[in-house]
Protein backbone atom coordinates (compact mmCIF):
# COMPACT_ATOMS: atom_id res chain seq x y z
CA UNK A 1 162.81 71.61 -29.01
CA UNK A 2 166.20 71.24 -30.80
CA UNK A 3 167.57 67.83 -30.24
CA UNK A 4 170.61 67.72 -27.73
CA UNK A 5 173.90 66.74 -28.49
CA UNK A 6 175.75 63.99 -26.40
CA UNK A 7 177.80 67.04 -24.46
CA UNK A 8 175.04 68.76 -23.40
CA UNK A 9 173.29 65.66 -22.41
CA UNK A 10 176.39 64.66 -20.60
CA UNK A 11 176.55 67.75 -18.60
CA UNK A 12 173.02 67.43 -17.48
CA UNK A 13 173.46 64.03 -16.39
CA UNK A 14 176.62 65.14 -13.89
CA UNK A 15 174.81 68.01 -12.24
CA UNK A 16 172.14 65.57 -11.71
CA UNK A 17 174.32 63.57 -10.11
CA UNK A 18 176.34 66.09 -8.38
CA UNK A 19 173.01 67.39 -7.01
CA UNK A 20 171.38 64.31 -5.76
CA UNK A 21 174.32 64.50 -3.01
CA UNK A 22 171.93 66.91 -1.47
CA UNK A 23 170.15 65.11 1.96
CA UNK A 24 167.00 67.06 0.97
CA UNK A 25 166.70 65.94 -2.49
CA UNK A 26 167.14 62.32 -1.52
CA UNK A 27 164.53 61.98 0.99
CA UNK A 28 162.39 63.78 -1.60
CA UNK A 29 163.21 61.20 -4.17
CA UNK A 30 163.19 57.97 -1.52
CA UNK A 31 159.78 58.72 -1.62
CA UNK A 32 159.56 57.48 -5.31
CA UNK A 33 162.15 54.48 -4.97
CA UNK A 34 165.65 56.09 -5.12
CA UNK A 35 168.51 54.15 -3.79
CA UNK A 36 172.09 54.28 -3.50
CA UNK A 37 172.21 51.83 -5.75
CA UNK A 38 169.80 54.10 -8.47
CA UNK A 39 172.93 56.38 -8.15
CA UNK A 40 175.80 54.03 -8.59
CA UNK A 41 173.32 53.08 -11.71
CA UNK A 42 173.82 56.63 -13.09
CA UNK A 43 177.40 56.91 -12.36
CA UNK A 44 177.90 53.55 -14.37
CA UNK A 45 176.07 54.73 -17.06
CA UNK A 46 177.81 58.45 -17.69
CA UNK A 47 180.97 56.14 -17.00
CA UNK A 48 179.83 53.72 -20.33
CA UNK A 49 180.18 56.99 -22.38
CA UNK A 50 184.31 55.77 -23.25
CA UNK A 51 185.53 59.10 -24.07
CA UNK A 52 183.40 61.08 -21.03
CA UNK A 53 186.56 63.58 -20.20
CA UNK A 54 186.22 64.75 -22.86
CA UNK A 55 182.77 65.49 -23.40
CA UNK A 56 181.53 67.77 -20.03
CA UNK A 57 181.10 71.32 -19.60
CA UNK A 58 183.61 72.86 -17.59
CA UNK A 59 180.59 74.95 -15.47
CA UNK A 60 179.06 73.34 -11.73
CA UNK A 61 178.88 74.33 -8.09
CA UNK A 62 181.50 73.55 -5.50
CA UNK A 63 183.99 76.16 -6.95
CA UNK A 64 186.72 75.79 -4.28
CA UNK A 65 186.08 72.03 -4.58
CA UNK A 66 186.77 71.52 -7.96
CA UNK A 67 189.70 74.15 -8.07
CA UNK A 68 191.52 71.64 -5.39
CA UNK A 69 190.57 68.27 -7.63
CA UNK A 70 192.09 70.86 -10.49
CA UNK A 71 194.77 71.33 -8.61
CA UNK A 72 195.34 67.80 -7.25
CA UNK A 73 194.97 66.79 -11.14
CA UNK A 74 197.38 69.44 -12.35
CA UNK A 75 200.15 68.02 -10.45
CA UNK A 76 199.65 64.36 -9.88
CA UNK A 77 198.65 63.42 -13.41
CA UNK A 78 202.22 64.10 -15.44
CA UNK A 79 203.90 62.34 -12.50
CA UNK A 80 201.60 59.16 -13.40
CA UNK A 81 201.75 59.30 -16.64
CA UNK A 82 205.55 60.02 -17.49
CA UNK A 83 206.71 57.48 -14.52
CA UNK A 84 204.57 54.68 -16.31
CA UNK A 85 205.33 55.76 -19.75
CA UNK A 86 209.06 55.04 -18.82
CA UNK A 87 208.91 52.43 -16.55
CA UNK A 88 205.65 50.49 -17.16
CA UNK A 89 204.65 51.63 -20.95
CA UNK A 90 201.73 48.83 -20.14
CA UNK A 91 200.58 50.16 -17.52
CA UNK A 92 200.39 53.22 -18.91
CA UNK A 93 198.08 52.78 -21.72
CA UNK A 94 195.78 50.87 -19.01
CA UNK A 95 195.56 53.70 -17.02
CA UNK A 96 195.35 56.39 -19.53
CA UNK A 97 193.08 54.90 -22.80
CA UNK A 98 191.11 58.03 -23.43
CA UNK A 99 191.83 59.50 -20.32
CA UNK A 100 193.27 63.29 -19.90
CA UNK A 101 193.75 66.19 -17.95
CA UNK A 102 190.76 68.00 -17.34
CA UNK A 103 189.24 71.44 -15.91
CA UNK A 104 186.27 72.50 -14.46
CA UNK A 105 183.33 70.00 -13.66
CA UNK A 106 185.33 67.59 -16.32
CA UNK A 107 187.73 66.99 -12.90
CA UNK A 108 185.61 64.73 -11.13
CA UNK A 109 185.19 61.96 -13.50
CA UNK A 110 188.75 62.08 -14.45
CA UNK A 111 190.33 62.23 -11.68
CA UNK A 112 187.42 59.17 -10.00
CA UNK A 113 188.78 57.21 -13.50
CA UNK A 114 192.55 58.02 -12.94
CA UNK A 115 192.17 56.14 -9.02
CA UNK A 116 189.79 53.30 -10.01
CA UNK A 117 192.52 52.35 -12.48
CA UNK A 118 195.53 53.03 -10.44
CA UNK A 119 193.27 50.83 -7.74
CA UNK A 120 192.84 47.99 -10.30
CA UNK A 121 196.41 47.61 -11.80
CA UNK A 122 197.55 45.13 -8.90
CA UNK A 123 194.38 42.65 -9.54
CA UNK A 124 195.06 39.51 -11.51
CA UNK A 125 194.68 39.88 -14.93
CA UNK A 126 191.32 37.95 -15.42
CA UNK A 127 189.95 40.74 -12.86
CA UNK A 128 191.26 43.20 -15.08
CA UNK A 129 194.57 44.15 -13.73
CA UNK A 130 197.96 43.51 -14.64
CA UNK A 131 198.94 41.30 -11.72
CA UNK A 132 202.76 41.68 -10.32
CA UNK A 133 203.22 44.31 -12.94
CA UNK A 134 200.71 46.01 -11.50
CA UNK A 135 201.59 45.46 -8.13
CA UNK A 136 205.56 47.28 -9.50
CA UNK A 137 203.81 49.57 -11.44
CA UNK A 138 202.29 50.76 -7.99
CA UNK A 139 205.05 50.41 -6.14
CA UNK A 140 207.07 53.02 -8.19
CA UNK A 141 204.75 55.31 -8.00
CA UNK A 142 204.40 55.53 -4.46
CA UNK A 143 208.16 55.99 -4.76
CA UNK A 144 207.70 59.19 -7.07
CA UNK A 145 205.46 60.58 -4.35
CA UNK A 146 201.88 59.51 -5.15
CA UNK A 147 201.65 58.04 -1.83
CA UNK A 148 198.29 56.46 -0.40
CA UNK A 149 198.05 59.44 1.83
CA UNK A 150 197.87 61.55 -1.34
CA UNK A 151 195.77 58.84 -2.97
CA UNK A 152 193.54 59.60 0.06
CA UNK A 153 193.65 62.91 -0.32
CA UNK A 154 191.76 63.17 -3.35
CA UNK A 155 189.43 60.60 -2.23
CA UNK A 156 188.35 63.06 0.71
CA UNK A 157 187.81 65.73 -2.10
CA UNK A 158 185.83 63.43 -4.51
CA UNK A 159 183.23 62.61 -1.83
CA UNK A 160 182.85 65.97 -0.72
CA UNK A 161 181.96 67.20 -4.54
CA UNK A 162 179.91 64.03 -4.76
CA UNK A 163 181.25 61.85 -6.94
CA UNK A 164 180.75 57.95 -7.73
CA UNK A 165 181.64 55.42 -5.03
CA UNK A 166 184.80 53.39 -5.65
CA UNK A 167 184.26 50.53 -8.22
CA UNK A 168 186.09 48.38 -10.80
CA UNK A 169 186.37 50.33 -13.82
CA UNK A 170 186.77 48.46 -17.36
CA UNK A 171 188.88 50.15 -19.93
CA UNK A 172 186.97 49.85 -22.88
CA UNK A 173 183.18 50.59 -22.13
CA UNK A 174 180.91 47.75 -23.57
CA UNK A 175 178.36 48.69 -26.41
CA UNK A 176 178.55 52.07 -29.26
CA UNK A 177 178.74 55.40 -28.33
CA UNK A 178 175.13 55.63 -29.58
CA UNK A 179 173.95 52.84 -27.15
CA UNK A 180 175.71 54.16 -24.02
CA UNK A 181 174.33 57.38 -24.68
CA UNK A 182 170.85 56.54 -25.11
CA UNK A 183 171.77 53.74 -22.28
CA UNK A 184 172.48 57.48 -19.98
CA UNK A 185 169.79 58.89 -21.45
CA UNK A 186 166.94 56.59 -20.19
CA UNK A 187 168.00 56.65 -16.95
CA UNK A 188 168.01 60.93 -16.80
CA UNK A 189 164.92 61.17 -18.11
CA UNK A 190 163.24 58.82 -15.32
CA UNK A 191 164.47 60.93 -12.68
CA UNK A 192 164.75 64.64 -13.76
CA UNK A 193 161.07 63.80 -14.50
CA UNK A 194 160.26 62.46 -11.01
CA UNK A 195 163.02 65.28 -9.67
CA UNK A 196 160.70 67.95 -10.93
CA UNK A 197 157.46 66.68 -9.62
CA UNK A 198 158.60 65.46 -6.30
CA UNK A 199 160.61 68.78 -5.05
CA UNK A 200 158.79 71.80 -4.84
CA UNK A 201 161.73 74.05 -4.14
CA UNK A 202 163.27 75.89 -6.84
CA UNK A 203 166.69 76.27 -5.15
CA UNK A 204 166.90 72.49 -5.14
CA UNK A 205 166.29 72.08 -8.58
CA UNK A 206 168.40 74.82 -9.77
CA UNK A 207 170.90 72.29 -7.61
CA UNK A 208 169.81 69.57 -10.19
CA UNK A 209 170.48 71.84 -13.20
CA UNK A 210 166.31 71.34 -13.40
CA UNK A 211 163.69 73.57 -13.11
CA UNK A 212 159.98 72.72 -13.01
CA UNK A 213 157.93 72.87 -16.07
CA UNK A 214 155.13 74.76 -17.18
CA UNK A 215 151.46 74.11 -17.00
CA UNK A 216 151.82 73.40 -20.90
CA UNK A 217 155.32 71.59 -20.79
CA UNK A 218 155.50 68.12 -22.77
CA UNK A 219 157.52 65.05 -22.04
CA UNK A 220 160.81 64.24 -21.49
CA UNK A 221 163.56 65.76 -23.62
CA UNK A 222 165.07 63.47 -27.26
């Protein structure tokens, strides 16, 4: 089998992820161990890849989802970035460093990045914010119409596609791309394995972006 290239493997690891939302697959997976905290562990891991956004395939269920986090992302994300590039040019390259507008399946981390960082600006600066520049750099914004009910807003539609809890988000991930990858990797391979031996259905796998394996099927994928 050819070797996979870090997008591919990157897009396998979100519908994963998107697809473990599903009640069904969980309890077929608690079975074997899996936690909310296994997830958050997966989510952290696709989020040590630094330059993610740009490295998904645009293609995953939850069509009308995604076309409203699209559409959320369309409009909110030129507001954010040309009201801090003017007013808080700091700020700005916080909230932005290798972050961009998306489509497709791409939406969901970028938009979850976009709000942990907006979240973490008014934190002290040893917790990774920028303090009272922060807390300004907030304020203005909410003044240019990204108010917390709009804030909220996308929050709603991020948990209904199924995306990572809320957490503090560093801005340069820790480690090589090589290491995060094969850091993402690991943990994919542990549970697309027990994924396709746990659920029988194939409707829930297809969910997954798995499908079980032949009689004659090796190992885990390099």
């Amino acid at each position: 089998m050819a070797k996979l290239r870090v997008p591919q493997k990157a897009q396998r690891v979100l519908e994963l992820l998107i697809g473990l939302g599903h009640p069904r697959v969980r309890e077929a997976l608690a079975g074997h161990g899996f936690t909310d905290a296994d997830l958050d562990e997966g989510w952290r891991r696709l989020r040590g890849l630094s330059d993610v956004t740009s490295l998904l395939a645009p293609e995953l269920p939850s069509a009308r989802l995604l076309a409203e986090l699209d559409a959320w992302e369309n409009h909110s994300f030129p507001i954010v970035e040309v009201v801090l590039r003017t007013r808080h040019p700091r700020a700005r390259d916080v909230v932005f460093h290798n972050l961009r507008q998306t489509t497709g399946a791409q939406v969901v981390v970028s938009v979850s990045t976009l709000l942990d960082r907006l979240d973490a600006l008014p934190r002290p600066e040893l917790d990774g914010g920028l303090g009272e520049e922060g807390h300004r750099a907030r304020a203005i914004l909410r003044a240019r119409g990204l108010t917390d009910q709009v804030i909220a807003d996308a929050r709603d539609l991020l948990a209904q596609v199924g995306a990572p809890p809320e957490r503090d988000t560093s801005v340069a991930a820790p480690g090589t791309r090589d290491a995060a990858e094969q850091h993402l990797w690991r943990w994919y391979i542990e549970w697309s394995s027990i994924a396709r031996l746990a659920i029988q259905d194939r409707r829930l796998l297809s969910s997954l972006g798995l499908r079980r394996p032949g009689k004659k099927r090796g190992g885990g994928e390099s």
